[in-house]
Protein backbone atom coordinates (compact mmCIF):
# COMPACT_ATOMS: atom_id res chain seq x y z
CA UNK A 1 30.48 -52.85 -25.53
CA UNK A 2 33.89 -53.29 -26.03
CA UNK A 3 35.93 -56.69 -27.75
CA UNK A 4 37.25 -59.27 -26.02
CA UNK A 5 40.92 -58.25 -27.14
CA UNK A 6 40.30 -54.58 -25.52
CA UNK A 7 38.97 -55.94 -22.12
CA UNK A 8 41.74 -58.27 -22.12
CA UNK A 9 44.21 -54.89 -22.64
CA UNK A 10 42.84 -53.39 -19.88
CA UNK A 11 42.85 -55.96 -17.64
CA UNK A 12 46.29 -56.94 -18.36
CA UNK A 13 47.15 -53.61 -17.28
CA UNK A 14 45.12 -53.43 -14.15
CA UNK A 15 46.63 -56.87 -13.49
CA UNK A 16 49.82 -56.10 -13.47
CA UNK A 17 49.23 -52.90 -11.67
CA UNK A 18 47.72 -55.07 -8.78
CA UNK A 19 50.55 -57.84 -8.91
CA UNK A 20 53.28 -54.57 -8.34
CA UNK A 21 51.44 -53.11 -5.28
CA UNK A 22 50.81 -57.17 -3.45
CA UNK A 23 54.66 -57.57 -3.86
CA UNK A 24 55.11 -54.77 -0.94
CA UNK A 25 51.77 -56.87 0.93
CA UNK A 26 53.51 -60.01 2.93
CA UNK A 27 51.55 -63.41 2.77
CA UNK A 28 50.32 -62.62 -0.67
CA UNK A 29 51.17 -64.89 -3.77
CA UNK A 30 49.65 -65.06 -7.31
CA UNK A 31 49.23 -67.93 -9.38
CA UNK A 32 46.77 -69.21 -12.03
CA UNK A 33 44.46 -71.61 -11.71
CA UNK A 34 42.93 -73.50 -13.89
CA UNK A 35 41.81 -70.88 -16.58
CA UNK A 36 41.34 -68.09 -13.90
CA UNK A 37 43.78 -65.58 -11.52
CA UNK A 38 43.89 -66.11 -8.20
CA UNK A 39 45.26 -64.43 -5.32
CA UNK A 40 45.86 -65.71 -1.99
CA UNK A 41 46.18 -64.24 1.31
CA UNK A 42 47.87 -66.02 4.38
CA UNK A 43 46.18 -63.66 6.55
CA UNK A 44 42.49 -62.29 5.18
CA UNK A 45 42.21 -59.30 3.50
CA UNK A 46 39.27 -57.24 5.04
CA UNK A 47 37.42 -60.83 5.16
CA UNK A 48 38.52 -63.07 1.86
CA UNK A 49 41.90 -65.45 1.95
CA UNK A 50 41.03 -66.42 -1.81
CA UNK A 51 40.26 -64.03 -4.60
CA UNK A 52 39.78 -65.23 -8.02
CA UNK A 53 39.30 -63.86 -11.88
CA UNK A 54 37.41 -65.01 -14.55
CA UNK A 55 37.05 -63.22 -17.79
CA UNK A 56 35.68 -65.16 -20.61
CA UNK A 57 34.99 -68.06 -19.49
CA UNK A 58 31.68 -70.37 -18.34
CA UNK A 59 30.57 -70.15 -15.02
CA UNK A 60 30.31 -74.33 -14.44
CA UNK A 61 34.23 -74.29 -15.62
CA UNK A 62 34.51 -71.07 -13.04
CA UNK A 63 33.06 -72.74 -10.33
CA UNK A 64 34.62 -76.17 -11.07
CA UNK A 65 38.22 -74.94 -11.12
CA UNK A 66 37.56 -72.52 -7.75
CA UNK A 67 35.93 -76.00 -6.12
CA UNK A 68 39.36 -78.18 -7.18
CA UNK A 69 41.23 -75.98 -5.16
CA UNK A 70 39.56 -76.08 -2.13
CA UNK A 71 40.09 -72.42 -1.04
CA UNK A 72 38.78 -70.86 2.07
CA UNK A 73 36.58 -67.94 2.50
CA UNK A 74 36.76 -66.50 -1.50
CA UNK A 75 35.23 -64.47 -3.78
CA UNK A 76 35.03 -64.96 -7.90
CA UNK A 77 34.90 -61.50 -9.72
CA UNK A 78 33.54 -61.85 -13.36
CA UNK A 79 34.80 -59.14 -15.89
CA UNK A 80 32.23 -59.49 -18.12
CA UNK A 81 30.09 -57.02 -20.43
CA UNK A 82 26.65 -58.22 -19.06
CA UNK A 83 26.91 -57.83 -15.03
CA UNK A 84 22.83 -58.10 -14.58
CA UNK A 85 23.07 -61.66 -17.29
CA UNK A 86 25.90 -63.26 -15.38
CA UNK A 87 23.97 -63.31 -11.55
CA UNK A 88 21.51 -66.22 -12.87
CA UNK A 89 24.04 -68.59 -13.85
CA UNK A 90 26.26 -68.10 -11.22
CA UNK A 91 23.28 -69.08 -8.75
CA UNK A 92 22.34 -71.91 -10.40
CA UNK A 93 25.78 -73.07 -9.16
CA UNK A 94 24.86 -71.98 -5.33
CA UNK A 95 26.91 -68.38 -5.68
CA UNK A 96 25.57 -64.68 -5.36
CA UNK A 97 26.33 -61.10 -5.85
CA UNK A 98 28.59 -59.75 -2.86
CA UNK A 99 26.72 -58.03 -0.24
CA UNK A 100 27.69 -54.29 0.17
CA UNK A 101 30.42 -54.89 -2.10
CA UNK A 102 29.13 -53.00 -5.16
CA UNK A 103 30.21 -53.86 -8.74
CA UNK A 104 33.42 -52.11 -10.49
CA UNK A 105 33.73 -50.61 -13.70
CA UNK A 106 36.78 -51.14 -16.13
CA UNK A 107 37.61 -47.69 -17.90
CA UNK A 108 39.98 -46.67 -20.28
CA UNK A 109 41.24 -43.64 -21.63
CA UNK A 110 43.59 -43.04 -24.74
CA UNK A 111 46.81 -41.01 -24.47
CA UNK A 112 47.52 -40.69 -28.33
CA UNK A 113 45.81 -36.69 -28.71
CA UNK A 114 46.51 -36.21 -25.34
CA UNK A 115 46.53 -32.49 -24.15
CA UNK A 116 47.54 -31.51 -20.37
CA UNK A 117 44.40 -29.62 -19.29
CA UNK A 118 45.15 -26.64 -16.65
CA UNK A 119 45.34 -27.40 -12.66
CA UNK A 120 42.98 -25.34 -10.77
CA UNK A 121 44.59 -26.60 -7.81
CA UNK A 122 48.60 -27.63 -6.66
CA UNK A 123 48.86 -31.15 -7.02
CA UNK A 124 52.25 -32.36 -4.92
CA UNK A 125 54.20 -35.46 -6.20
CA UNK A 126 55.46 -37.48 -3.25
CA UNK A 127 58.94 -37.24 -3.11
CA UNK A 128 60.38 -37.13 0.32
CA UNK A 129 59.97 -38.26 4.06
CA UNK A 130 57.89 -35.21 4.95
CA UNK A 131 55.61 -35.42 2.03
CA UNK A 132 55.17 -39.43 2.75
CA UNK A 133 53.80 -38.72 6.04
CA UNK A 134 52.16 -36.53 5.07
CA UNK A 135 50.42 -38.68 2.15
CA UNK A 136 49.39 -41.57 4.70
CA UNK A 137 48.17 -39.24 7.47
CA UNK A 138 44.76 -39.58 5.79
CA UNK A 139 45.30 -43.37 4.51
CA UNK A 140 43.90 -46.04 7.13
CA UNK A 141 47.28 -47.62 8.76
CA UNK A 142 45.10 -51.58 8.72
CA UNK A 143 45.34 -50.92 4.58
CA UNK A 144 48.10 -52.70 3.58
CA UNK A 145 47.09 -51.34 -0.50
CA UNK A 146 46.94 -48.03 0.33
CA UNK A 147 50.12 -46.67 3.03
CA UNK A 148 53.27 -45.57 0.84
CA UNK A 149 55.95 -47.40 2.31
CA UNK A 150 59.61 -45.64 2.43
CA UNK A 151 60.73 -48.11 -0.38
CA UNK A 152 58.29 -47.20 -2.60
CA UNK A 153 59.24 -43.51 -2.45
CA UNK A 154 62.28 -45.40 -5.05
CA UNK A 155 60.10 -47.17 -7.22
CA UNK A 156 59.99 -45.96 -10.11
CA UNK A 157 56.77 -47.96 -11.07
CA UNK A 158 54.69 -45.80 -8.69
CA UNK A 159 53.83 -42.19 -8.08
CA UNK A 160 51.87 -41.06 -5.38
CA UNK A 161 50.14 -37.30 -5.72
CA UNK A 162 48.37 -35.47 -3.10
CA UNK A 163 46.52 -31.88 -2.94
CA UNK A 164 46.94 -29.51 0.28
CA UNK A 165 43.99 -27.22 1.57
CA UNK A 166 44.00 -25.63 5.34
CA UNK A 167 47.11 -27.77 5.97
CA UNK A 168 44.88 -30.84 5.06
CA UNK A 169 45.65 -33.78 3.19
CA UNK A 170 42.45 -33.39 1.45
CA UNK A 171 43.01 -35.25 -2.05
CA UNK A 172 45.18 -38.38 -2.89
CA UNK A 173 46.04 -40.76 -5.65
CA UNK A 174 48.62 -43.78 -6.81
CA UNK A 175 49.53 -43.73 -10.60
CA UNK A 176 51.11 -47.39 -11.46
CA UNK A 177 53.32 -47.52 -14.43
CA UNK A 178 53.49 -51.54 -15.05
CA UNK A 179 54.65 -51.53 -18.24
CA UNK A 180 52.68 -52.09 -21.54
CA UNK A 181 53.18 -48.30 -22.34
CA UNK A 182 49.74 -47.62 -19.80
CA UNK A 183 49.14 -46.20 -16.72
CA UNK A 184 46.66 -48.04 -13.64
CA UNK A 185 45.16 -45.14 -11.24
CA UNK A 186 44.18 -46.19 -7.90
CA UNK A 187 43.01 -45.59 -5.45
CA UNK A 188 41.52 -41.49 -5.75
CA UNK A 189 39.86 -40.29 -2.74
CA UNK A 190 38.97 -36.99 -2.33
CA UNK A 191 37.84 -35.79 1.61
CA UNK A 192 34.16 -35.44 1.64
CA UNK A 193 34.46 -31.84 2.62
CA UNK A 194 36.28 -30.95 -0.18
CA UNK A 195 34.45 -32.81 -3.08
CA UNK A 196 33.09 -30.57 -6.10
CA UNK A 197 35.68 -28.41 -5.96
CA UNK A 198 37.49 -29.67 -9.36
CA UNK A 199 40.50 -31.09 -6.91
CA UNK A 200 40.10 -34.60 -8.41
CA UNK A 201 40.17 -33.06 -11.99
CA UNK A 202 43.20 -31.55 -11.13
CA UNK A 203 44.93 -33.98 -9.38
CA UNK A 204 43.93 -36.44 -12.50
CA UNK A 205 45.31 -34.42 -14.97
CA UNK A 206 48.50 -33.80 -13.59
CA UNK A 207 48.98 -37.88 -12.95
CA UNK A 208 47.44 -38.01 -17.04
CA UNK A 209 50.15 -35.47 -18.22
CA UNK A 210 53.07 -36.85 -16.11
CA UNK A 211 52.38 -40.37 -17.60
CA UNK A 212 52.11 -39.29 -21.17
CA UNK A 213 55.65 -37.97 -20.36
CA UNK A 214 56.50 -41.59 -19.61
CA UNK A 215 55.32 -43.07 -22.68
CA UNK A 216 52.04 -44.04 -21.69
CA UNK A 217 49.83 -44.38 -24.42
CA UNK A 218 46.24 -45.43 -22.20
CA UNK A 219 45.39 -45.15 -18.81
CA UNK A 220 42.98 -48.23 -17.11
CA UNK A 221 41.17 -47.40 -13.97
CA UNK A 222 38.81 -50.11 -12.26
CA UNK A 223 36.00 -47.57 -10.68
CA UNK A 224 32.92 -47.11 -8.43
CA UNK A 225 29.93 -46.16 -9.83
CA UNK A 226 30.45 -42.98 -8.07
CA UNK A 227 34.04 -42.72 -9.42
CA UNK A 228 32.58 -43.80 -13.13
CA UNK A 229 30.85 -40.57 -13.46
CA UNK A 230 34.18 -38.64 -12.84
CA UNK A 231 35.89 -40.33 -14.98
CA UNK A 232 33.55 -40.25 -17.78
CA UNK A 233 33.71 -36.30 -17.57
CA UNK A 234 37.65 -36.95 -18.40
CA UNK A 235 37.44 -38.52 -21.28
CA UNK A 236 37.30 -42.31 -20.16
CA UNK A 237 35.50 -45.28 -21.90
CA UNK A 238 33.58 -48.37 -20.16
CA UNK A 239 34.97 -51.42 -21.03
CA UNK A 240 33.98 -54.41 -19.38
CA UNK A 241 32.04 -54.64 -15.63
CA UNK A 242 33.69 -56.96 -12.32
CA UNK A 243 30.65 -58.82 -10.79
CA UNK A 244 31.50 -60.11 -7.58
CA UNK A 245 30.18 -63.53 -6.41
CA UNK A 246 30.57 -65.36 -3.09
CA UNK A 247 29.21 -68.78 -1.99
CA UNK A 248 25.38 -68.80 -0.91
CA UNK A 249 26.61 -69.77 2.67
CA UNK A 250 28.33 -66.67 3.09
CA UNK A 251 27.96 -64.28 5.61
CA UNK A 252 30.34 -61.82 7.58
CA UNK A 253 29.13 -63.67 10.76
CA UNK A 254 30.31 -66.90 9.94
CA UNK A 255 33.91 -64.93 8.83
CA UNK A 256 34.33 -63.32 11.58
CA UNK A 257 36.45 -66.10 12.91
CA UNK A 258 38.18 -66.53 9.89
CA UNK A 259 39.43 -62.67 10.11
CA UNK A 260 40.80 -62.60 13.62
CA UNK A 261 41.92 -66.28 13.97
CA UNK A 262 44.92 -66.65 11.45
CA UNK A 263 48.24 -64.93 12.16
């Protein structure tokens, strides 16, 4: 598995990636605490109002800093290199794995012998009103990550890319250029009827070969397991694994009031 200083690359990058796209998300702030990242959300996202990081450090001084700061409903995701070795210690402190929230893979990929590969399909880049709407007609409207805002269309830290089939939005992608000469690709979703058809190879290597043009030197991607496989095939590494971890108490039931009840 990967050092400590490479996982710490990667996240920095996927950090910083995250910290651009919650500055378009109102009643969002960052801050540290303690020795681990924590985001907070006035109003819950999907069902957490507390979301904290931990990468290299002991669960008891985890826990301990999460406790101090009294949050409400939270999750603690552990990058770590031994996802199955970090579930016992984190239970012996009354926390456990996130139900139906399955673990994410950190990947890299290296930009220095980089070679654009050949499209099989036409990958757009977002540029204009039209193509916008066109982007979010298949992105849920309740996201706040995932609609492209007019704004962003001027950002020139993001890059949305989509492919077209039977006047379908059928394949979409955000590349996130946060600086540290590296790229953060999120989300890719590809319509079900449409998958296996090389349009997420395409639309990957067209966001790979316009951020080598940028300078990027290494792309970071947190993925699915299903999205890890995919990857792998373009030339990405695993790093590091995100185990998530929620209080023993927790169920969606008893946040379901939490979710509808704060403005």
């Amino acid at each position: 598995m990967s050092s400590i200083t490479v996982v710490r690359k990667a996240m920095r990058v996927a950090n910083a990636a995250n910290e651009h796209i919650l500055s378009y998300v109102s009643g969002t702030r960052i801050s540290q605490v303690g020795p681990l990242l924590c985001i907070h959300y006035d109003k819950p996202l999907w069902w957490e109002t507390d979301a904290f990081q931990a990468l290299d450090i002991e669960p008891h001084e985890v826990v301990a800093s999460v406790q101090a700061y009294h949050p409400g409903a939270h999750l603690i995701a552990v990058v770590t290199d031994d996802p199955e070795g970090v579930i016992a210690p984190y239970a012996a402190l009354d926390y456990k794995t996130v139900p139906n929230e399955p673990m994410e893979i950190v990947m890299t990929r290296d930009f220095k012998a980089f070679q654009p590969a050949e499209e099989r399909h036409l990958v757009h880049y977002v540029e204009t009103e039209h193509q916008r709407s066109f982007y979010n007609s298949v992105i849920d409207a309740d996201e706040p990550h995932g609609q492209l805002k007019p704004e962003q269309l001027e950002d020139p830290k993001l890059r949305h890319y989509y492919i077209e089939q039977d006047g379908q939005c059928v394949c979409t992608a955000r590349a996130i250029l946060p600086g540290y000469a590296a790229v953060n690709i999120e989300p890719l979703c590809t319509h079900a009827s449409y998958r296996r058809q090389g349009m997420a190879t395409s639309l990957m290597n067209r966001i790979h070969a316009d951020a080598a043009k940028l300078g990027a030197e290494q792309s970071v991607i947190v993925a699915t397991a299903m999205g890890q496989v995919l990857y792998s095939t373009l030339g990405y590494v695993t790093v590091a694994y995100i185990q998530k971890f929620v209080s023993q108490g927790w169920s969606r039931d008893n946040l379901a009031g939490i979710a509808t009840g704060l403005p």
